[in-house]
Protein backbone atom coordinates (compact mmCIF):
# COMPACT_ATOMS: atom_id res chain seq x y z
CA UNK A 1 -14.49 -3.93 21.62
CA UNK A 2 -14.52 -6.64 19.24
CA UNK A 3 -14.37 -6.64 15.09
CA UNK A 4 -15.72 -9.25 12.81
CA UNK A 5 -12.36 -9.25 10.27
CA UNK A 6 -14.57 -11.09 7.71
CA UNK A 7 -16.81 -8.63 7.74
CA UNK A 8 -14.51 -5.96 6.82
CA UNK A 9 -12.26 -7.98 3.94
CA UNK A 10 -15.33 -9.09 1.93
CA UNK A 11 -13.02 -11.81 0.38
CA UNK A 12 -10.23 -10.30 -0.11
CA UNK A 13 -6.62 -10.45 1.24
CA UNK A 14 -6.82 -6.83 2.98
CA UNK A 15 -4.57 -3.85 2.39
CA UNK A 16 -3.15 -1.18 4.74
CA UNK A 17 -6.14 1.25 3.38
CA UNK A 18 -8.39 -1.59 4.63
CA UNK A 19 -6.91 -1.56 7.83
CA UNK A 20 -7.03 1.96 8.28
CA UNK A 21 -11.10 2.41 7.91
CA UNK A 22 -11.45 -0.83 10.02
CA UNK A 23 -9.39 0.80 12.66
CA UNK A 24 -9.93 4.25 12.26
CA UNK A 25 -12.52 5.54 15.15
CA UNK A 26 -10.37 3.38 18.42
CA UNK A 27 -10.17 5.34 20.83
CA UNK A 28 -6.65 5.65 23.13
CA UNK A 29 -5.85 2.86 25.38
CA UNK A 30 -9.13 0.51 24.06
CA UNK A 31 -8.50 -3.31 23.62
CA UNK A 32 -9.62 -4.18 20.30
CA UNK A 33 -10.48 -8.29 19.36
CA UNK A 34 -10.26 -9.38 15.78
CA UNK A 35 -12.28 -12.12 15.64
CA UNK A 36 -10.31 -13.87 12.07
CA UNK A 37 -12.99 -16.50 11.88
CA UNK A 38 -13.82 -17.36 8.49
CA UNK A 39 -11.15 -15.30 7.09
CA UNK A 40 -8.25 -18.24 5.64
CA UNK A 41 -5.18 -15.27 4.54
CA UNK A 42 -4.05 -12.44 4.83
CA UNK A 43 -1.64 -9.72 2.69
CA UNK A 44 1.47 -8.71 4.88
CA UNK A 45 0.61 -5.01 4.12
CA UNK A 46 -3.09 -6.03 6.14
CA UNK A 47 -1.61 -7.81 9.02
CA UNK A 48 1.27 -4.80 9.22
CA UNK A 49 -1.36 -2.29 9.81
CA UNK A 50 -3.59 -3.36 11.75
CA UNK A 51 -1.32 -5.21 14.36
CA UNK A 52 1.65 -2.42 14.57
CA UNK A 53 0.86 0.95 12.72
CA UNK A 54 -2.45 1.74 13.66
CA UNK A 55 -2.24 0.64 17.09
CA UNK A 56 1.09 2.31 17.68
CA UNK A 57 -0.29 6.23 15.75
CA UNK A 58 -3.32 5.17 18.09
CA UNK A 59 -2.70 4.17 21.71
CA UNK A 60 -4.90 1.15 21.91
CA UNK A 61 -3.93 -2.34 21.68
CA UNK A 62 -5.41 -5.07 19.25
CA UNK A 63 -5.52 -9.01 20.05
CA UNK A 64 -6.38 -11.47 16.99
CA UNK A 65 -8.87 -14.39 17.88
CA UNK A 66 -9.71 -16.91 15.93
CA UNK A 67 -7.38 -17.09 13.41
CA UNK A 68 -6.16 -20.30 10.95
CA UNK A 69 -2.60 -21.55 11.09
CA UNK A 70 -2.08 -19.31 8.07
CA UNK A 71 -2.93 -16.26 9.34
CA UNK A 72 -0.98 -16.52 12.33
CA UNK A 73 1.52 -16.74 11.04
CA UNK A 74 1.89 -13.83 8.77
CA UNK A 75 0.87 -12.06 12.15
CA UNK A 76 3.80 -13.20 14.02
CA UNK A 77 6.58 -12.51 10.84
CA UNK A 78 5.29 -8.92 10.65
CA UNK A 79 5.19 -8.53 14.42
CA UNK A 80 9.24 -10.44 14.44
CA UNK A 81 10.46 -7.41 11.96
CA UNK A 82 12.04 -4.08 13.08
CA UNK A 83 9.94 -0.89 12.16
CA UNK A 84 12.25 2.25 12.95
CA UNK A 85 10.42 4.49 10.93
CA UNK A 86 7.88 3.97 13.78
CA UNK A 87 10.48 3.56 16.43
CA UNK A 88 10.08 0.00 16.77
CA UNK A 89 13.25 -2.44 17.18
């Protein structure tokens, strides 16, 4: 399955409510693409839930494509940080 990011963020930064709705009806054990084209930043709380919380409540697994220099790299400082409240270390 793949999701236009862009489409969802309608020029803003995103926010863990975003990320919920966009991610809300994966089902278990489904590879999801982001395709980030187009989309230039985005909030920590965004990246957070949409990379670990909602595919760790949901079973599936998410890979970004197409993403700036920007937004990788808020994806890989949320994804270096512990999360114990979700059992992540």
């Amino acid at each position: 399955m793949k999701l236009n990011v862009a489409e969802f963020l309608n020029w803003s930064v995103g926010s863990r409510v975003t990320g919920e709705k966009m991610l809300k009806d994966i089902e278990k054990d489904t590879e999801v693409k982001l395709d980030f084209t187009n989309v230039r930043l985005i909030s920590q709380n965004f990246a957070d839930e949409i990379f670990r919380v909602q595919p760790l409540k949901g079973g599936f697994t998410v890979i970004g494509v197409g993403m700036c220099k920007d937004v990788g790299i808020m994806i890989e400082h949320i994804m270096s940080n512990d999360m114990p409240e979700l059992g992540v270390r």
